[in-house]
N, C-alpha and C. Protein backbone atom coordinates (compact mmCIF):
# COMPACT_ATOMS: atom_id res chain seq x y z
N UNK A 1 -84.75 1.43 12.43
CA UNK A 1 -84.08 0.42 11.67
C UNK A 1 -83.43 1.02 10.43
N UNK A 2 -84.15 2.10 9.85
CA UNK A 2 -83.71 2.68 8.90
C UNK A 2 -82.10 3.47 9.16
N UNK A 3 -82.09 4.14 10.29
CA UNK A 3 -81.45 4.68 10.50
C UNK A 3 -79.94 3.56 10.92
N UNK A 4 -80.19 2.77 11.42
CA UNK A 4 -79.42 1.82 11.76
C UNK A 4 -78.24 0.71 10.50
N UNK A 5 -79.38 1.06 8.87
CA UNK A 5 -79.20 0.74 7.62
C UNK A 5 -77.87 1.36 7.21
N UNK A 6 -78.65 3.01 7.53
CA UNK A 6 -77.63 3.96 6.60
C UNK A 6 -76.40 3.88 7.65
N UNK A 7 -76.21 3.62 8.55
CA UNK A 7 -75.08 3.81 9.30
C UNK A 7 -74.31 2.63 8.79
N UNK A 8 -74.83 1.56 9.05
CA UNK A 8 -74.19 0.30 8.57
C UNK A 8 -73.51 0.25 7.28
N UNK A 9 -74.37 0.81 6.40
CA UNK A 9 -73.94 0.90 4.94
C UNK A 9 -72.54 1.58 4.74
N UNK A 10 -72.82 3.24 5.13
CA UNK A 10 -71.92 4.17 5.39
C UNK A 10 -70.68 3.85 6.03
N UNK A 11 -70.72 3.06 7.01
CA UNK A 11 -69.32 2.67 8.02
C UNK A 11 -68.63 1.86 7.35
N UNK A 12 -69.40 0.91 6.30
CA UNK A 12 -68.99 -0.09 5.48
C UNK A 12 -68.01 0.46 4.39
N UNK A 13 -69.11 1.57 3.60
CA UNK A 13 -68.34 2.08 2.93
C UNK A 13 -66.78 2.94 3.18
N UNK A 14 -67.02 3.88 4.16
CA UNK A 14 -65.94 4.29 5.01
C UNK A 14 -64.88 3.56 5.18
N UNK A 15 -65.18 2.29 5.47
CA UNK A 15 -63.81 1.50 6.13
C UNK A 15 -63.05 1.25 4.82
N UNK A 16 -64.07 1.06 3.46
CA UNK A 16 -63.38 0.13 2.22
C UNK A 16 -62.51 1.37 2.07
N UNK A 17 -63.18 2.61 2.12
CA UNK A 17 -62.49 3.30 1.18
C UNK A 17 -61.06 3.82 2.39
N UNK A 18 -60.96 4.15 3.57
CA UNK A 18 -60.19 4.34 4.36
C UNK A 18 -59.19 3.02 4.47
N UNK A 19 -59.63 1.74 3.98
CA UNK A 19 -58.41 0.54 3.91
C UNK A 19 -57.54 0.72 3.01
N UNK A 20 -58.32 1.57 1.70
CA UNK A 20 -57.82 1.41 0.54
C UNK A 20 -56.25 2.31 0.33
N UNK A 21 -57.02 3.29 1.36
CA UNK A 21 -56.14 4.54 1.50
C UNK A 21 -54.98 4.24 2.03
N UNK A 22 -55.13 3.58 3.33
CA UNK A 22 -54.37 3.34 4.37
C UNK A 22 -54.18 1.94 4.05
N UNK A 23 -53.15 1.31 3.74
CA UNK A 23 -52.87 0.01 3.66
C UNK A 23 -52.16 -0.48 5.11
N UNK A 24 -52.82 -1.66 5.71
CA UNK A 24 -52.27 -2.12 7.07
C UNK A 24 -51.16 -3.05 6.79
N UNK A 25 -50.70 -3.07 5.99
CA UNK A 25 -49.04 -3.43 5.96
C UNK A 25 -47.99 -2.91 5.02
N UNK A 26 -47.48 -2.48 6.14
CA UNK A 26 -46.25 -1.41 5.23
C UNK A 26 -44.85 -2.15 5.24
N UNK A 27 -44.46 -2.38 3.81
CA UNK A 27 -43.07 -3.13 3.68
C UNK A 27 -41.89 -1.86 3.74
N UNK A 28 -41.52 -2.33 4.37
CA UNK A 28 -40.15 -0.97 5.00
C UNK A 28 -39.21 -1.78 3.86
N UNK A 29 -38.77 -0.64 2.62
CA UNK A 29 -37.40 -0.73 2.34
C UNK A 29 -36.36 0.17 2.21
N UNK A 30 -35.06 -0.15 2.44
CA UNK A 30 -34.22 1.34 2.59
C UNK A 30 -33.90 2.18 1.35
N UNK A 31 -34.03 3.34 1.56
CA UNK A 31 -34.03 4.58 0.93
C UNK A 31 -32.56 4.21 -0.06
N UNK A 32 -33.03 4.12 -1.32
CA UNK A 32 -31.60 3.70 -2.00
C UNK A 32 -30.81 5.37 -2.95
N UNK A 33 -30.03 5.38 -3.71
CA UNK A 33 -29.82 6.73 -4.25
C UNK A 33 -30.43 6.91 -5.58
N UNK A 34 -30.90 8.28 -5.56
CA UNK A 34 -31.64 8.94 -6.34
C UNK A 34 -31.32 8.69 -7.62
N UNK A 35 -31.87 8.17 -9.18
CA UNK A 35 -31.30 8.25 -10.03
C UNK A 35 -31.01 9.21 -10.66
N UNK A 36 -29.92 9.15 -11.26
CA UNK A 36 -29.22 10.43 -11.86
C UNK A 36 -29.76 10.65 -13.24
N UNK A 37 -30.37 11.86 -13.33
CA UNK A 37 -30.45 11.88 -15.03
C UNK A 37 -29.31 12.58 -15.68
N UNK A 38 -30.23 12.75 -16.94
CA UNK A 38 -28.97 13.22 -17.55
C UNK A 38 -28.66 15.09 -17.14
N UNK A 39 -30.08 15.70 -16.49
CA UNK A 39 -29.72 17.28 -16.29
C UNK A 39 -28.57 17.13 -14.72
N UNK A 40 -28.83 16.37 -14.08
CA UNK A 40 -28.12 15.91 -12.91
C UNK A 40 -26.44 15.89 -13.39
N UNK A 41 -26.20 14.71 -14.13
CA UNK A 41 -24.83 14.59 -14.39
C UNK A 41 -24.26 16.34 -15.13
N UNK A 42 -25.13 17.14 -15.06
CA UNK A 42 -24.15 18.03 -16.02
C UNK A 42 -24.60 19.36 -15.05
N UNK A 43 -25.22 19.11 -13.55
CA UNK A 43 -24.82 19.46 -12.30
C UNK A 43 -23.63 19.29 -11.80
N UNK A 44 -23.22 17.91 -11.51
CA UNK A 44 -22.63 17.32 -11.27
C UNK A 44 -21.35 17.49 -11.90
N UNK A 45 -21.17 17.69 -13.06
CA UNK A 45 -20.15 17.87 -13.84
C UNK A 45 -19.61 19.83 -13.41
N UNK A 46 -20.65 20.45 -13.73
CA UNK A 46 -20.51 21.90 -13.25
C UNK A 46 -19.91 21.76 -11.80
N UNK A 47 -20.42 21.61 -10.73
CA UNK A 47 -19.44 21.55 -9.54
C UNK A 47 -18.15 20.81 -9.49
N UNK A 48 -18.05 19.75 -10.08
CA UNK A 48 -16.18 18.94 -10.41
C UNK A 48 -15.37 20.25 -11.07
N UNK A 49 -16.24 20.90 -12.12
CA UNK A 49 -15.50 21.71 -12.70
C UNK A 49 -15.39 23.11 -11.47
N UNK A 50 -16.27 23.69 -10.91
CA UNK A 50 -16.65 24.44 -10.04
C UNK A 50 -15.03 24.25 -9.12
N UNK A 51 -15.20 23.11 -8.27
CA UNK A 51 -14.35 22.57 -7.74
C UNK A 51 -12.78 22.89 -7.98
N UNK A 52 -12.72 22.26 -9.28
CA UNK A 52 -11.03 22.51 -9.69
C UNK A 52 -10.82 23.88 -9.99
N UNK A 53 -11.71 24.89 -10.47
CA UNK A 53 -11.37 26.18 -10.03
C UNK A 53 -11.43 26.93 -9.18
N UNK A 54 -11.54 26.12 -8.08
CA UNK A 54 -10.76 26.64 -6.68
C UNK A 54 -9.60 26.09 -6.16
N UNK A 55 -8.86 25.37 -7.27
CA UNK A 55 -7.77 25.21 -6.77
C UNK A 55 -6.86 26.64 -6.49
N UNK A 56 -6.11 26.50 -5.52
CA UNK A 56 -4.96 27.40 -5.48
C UNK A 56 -3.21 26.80 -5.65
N UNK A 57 -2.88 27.57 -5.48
CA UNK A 57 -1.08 27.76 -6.51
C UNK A 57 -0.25 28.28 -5.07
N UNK A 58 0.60 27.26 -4.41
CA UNK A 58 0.94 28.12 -3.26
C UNK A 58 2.95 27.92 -4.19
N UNK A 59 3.04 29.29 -3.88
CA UNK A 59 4.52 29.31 -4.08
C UNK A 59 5.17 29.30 -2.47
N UNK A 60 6.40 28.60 -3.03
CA UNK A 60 7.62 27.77 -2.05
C UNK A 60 8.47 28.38 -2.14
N UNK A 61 9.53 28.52 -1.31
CA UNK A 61 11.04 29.08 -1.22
C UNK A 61 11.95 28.27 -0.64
N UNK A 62 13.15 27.93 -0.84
CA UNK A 62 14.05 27.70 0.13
C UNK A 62 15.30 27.68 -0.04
N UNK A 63 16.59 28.46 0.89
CA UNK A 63 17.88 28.13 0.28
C UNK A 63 18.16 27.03 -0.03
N UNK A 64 18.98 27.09 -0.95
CA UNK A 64 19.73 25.98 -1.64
C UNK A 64 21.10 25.34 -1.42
N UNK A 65 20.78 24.37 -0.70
CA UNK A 65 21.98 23.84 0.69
C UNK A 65 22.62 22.92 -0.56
N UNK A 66 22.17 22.35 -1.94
CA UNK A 66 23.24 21.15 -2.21
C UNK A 66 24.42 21.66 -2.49
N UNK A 67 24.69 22.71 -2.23
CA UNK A 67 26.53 23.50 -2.31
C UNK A 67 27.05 23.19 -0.75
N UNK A 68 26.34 23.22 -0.19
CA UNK A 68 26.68 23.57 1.20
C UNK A 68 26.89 22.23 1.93
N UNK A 69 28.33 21.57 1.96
CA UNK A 69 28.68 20.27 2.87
C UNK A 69 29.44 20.82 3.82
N UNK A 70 28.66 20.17 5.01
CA UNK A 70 29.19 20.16 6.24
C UNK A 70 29.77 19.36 6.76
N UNK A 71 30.91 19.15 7.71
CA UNK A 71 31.64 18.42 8.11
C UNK A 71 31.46 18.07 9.88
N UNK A 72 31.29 16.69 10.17
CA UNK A 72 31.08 16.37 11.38
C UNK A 72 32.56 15.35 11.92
N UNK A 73 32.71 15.66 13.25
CA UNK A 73 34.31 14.85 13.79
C UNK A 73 33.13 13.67 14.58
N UNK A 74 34.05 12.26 14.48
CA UNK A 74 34.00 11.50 15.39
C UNK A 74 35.62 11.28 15.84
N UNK A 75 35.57 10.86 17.21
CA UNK A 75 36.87 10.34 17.79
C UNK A 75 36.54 8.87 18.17
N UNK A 76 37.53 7.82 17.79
CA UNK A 76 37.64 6.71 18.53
C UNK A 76 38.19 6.56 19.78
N UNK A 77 37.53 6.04 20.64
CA UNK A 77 37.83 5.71 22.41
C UNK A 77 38.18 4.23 22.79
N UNK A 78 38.47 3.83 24.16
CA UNK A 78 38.53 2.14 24.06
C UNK A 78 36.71 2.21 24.27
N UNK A 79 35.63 3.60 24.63
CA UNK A 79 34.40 3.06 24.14
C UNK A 79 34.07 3.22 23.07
N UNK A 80 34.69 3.74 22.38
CA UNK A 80 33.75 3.49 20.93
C UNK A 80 33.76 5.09 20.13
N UNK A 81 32.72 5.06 19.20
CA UNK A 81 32.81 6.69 18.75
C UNK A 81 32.07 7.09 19.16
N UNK A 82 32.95 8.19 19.36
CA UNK A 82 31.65 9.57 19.76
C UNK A 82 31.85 10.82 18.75
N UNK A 83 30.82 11.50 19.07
CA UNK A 83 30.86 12.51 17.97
C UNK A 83 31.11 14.01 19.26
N UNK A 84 32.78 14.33 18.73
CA UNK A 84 33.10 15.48 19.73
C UNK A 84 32.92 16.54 19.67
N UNK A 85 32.08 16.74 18.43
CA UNK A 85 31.91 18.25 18.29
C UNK A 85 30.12 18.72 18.64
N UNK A 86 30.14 18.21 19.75
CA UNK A 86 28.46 18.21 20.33
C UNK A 86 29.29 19.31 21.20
N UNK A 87 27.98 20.55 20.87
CA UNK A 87 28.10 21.77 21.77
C UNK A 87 27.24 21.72 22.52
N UNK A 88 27.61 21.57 24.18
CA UNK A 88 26.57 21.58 25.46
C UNK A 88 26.24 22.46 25.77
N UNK A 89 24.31 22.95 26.62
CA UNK A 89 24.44 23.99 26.35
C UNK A 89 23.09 23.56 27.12
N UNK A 90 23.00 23.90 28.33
CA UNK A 90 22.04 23.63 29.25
C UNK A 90 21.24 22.03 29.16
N UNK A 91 20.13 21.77 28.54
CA UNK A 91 19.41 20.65 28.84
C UNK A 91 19.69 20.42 26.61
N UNK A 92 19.94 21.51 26.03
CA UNK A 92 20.38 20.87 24.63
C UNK A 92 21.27 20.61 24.06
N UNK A 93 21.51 19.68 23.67
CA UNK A 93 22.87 18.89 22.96
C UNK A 93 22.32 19.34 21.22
N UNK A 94 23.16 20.24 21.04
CA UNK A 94 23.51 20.65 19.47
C UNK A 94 24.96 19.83 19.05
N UNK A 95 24.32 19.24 17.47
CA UNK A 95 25.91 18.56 17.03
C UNK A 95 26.47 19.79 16.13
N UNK A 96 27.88 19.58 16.39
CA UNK A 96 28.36 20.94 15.59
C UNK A 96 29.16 20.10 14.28
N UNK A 97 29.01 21.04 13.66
CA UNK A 97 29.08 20.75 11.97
C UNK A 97 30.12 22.33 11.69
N UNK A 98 31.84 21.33 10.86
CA UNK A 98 32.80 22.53 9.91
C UNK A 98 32.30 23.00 8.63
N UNK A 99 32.59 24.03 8.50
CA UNK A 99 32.25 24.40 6.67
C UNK A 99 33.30 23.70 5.82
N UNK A 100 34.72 23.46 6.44
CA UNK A 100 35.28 22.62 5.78
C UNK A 100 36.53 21.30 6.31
N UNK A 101 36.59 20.55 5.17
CA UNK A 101 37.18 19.16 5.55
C UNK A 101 38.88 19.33 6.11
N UNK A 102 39.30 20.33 5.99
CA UNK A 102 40.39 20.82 6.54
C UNK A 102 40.46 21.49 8.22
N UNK A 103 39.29 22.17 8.29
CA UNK A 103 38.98 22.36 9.81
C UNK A 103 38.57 21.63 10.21
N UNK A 104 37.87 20.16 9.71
CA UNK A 104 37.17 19.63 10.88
C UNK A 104 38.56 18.42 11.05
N UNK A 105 39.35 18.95 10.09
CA UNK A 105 40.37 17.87 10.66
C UNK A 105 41.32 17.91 11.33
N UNK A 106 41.65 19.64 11.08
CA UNK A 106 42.45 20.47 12.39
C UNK A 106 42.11 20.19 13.34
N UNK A 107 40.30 19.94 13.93
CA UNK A 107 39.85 19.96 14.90
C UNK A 107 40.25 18.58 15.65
N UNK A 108 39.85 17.55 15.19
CA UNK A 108 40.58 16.38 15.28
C UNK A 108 41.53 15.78 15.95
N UNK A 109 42.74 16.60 15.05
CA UNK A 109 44.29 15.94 15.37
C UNK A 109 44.38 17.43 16.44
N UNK A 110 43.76 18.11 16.89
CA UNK A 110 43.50 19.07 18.00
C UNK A 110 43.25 18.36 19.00
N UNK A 111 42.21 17.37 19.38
CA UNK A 111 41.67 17.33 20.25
C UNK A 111 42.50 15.60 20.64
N UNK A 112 43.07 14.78 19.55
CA UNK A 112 43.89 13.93 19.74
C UNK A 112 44.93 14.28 20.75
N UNK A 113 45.50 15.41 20.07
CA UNK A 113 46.61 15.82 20.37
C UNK A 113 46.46 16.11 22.27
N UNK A 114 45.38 16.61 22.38
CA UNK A 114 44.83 17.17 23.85
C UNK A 114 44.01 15.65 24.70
N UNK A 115 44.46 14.60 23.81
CA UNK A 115 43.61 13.83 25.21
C UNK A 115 44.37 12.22 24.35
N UNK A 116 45.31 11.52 24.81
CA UNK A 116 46.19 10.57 24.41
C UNK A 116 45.28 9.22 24.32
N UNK A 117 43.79 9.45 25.14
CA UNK A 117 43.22 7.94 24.69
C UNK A 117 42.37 8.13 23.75
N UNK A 118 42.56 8.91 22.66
CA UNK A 118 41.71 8.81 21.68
C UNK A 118 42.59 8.35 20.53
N UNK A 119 42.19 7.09 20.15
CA UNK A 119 42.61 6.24 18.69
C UNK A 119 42.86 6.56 17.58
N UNK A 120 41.56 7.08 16.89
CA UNK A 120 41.49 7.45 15.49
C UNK A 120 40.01 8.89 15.48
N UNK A 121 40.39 9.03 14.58
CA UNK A 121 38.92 10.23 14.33
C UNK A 121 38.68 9.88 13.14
N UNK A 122 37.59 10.15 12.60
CA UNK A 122 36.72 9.81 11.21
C UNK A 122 36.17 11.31 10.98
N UNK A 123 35.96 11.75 9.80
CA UNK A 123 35.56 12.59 9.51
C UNK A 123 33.65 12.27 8.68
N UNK A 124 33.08 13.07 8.94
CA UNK A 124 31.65 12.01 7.94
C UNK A 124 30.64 13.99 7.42
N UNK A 125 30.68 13.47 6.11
CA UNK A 125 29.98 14.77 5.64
C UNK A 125 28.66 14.89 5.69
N UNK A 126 27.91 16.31 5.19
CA UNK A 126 26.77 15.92 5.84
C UNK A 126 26.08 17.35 4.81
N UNK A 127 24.79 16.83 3.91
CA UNK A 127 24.29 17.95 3.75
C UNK A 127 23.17 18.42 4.03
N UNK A 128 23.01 19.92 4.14
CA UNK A 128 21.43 20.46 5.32
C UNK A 128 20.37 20.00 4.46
N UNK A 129 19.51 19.85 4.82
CA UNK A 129 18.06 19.58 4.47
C UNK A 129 17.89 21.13 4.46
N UNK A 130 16.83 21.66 3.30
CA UNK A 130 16.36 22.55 2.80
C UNK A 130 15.08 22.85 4.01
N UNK A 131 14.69 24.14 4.19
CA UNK A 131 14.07 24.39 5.19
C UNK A 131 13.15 25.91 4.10
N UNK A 132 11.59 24.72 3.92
CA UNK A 132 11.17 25.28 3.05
C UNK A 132 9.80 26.50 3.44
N UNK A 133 10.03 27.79 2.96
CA UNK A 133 9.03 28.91 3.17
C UNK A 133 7.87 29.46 2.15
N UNK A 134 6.80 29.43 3.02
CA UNK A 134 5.68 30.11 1.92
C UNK A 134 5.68 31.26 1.80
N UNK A 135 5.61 31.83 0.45
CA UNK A 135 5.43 32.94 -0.01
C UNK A 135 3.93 33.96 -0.31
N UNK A 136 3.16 32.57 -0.87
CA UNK A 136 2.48 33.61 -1.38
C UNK A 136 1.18 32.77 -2.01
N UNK A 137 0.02 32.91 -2.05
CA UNK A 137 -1.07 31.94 -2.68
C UNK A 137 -1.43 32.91 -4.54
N UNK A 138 -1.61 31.82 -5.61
CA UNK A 138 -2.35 32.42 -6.59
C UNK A 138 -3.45 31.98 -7.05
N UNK A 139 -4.08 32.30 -7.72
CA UNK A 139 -5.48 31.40 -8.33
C UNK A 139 -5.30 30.48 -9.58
N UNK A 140 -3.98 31.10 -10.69
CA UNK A 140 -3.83 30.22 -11.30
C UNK A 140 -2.32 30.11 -11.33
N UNK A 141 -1.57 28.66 -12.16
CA UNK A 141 -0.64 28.14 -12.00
C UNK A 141 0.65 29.18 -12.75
N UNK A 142 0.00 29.65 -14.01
CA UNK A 142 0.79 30.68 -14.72
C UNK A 142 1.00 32.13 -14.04
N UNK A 143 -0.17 32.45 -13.21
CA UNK A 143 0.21 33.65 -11.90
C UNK A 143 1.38 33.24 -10.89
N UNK A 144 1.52 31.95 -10.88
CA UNK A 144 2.37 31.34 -9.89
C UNK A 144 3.84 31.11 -10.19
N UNK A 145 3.78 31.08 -11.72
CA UNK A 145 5.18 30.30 -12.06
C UNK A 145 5.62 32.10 -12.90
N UNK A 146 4.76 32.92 -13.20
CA UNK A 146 5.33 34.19 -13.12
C UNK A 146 5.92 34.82 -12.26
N UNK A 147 5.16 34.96 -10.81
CA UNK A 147 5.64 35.33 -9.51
C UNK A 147 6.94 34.54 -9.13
N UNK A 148 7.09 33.02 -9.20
CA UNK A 148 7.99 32.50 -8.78
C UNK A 148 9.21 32.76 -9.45
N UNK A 149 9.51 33.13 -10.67
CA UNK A 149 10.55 33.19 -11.82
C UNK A 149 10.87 34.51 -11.39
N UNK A 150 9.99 35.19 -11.61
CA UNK A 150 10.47 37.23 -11.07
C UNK A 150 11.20 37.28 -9.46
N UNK A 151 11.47 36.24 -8.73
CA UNK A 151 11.28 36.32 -7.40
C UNK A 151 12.96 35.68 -7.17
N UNK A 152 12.67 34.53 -7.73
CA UNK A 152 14.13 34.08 -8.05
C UNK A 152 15.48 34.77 -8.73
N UNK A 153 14.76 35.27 -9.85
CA UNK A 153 15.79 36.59 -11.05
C UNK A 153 16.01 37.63 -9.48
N UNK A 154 15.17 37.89 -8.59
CA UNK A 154 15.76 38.93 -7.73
C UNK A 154 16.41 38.52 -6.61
N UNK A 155 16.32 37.74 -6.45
CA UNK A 155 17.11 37.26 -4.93
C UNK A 155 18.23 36.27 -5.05
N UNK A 156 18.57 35.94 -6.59
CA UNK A 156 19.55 35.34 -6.19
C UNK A 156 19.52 33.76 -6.74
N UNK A 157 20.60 32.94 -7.14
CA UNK A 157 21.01 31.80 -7.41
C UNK A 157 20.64 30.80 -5.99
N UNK A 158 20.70 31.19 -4.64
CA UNK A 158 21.00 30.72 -3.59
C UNK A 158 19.84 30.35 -3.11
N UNK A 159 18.97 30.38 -4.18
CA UNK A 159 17.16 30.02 -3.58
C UNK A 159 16.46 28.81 -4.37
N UNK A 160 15.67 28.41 -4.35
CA UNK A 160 15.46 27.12 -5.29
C UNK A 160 13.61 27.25 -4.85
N UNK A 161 13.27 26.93 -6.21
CA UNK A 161 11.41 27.33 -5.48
C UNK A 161 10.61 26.10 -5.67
N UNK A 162 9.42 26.10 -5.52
CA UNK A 162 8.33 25.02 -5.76
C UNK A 162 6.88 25.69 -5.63
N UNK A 163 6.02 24.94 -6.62
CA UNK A 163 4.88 25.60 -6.96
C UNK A 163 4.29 24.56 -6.39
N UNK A 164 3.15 24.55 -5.27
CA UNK A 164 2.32 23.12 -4.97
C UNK A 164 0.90 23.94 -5.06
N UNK A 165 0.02 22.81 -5.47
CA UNK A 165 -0.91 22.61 -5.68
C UNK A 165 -1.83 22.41 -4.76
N UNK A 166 -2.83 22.95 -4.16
CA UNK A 166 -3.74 23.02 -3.43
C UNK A 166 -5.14 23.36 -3.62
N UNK A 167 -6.35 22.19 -3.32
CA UNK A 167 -7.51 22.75 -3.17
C UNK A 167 -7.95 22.95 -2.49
N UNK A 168 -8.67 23.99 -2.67
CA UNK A 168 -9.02 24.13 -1.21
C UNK A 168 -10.96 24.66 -1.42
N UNK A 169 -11.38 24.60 0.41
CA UNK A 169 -12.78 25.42 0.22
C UNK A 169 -12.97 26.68 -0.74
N UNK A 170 -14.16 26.67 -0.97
CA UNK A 170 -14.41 27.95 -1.54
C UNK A 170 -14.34 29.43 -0.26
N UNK A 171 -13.29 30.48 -0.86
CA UNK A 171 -13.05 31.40 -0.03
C UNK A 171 -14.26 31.62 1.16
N UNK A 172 -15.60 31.89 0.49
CA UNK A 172 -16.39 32.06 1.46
C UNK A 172 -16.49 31.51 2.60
N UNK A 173 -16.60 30.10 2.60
CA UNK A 173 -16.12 29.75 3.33
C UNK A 173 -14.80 29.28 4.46
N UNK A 174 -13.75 29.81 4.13
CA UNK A 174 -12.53 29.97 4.84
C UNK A 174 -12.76 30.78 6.17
C-alpha cells in the first residue's frame, strides 16, 4: 500500500509539473516582423548606403543624325500613294531614303516622266533615329563624365554621348 502511495503521489506530482511545462493548448499566431531597434536601423542604413555604392556609370555613344535629313518619294496613282523608292530585295522590302531634296525630286519627275499614270509625287523628310553604343562601365559618375568628355574631344563633333546610371549586384556576385 505504501508503495502504491508513493507512486500515486509522484505521478501526481509529475503530471502538475509536466502540465505546467507543456501547456495543452497552443494559440497559433502568425510570425509578425521583428522589431527594429535602433542598432538595426543603422544596419540597415549601412547596406542602403552599401547599396548605392554599387552603383555603376555606363557611358553611351551615338552618331549624331539631327544634321542628317533624309528624303523619302511618294507617287500618286488612281490607287493612291505609294512610296517608290522601296528597294526589293528577296523576302525584304527596304524604304530608300535621298541625302537631298533636290535628288529625291529628280527622282520623282524621273519616274513621272517614265510611267504617265502617275499624278503627283510628294516629297516627306525624315530624320534617323540615333542608334545608341556602349562604351564602357565606371564606378563613379566623375570617372564617367571624364572618360566621356576625353572621348568626344577625340572623335569628333559627329558623336553625342550619355552617361546612365545603373545599379547593379555586387560584382561578386555577377
Amino acid at each position: 500500500m505504501r508503495h502504491f502511495c508513493l507512486t500515486a503521489v509522484f505521478s501526481v506530482c509529475f503530471l502538475s509539473t509536466a502540465s505546467a511545462q507543456y501547456p495543452s493548448y497552443v494559440e497559433h499566431t502568425p510570425p509578425g516582423p521583428p522589431p527594429i531597434r535602433k542598432t538595426d536601423k543603422g544596419i540597415l542604413e549601412a547596406e542602403w548606403l552599401e547599396a548605392i555604392a554599387m552603383t555603376d556609370y555606363e557611358v553611351w555613344i551615338a552618331e549624331d543624325t539631327s544634321q542628317k535629313v533624309q528624303y523619302e518619294v511618294f507617287l500618286k496613282s488612281e490607287d493612291g500613294w505609294h512610296n517608290v523608292g522601296e528597294a526589293v530585295g528577296g523576302m525584304n522590302v527596304q524604304r530608300r531614303f535621298f541625302d537631298s531634296r533636290e535628288e529625291a525630286e529628280f527622282f520623282a519627275l524621273l519616274q513621272m516622266a517614265l510611267n504617265p499614270s502617275n499624278l503627283d509625287f510628294r516629297i516627306k523628310s525624315h530624320v534617323p533615329d540615333m542608334t545608341w553604343q556602349y562604351v564602357d562601365t565606371f564606378d563613379s559618375n566623375a570617372e564617367a563624365e571624364e572618360f566621356l568628355n576625353g572621348l568626344l574631344d577625340l572623335i569628333g563633333d559627329n558623336f553625342v554621348g550619355d552617361i546612365r546610371k545603373v545599379t547593379v549586384l555586387p560584382r561578386s556576385l555577377q
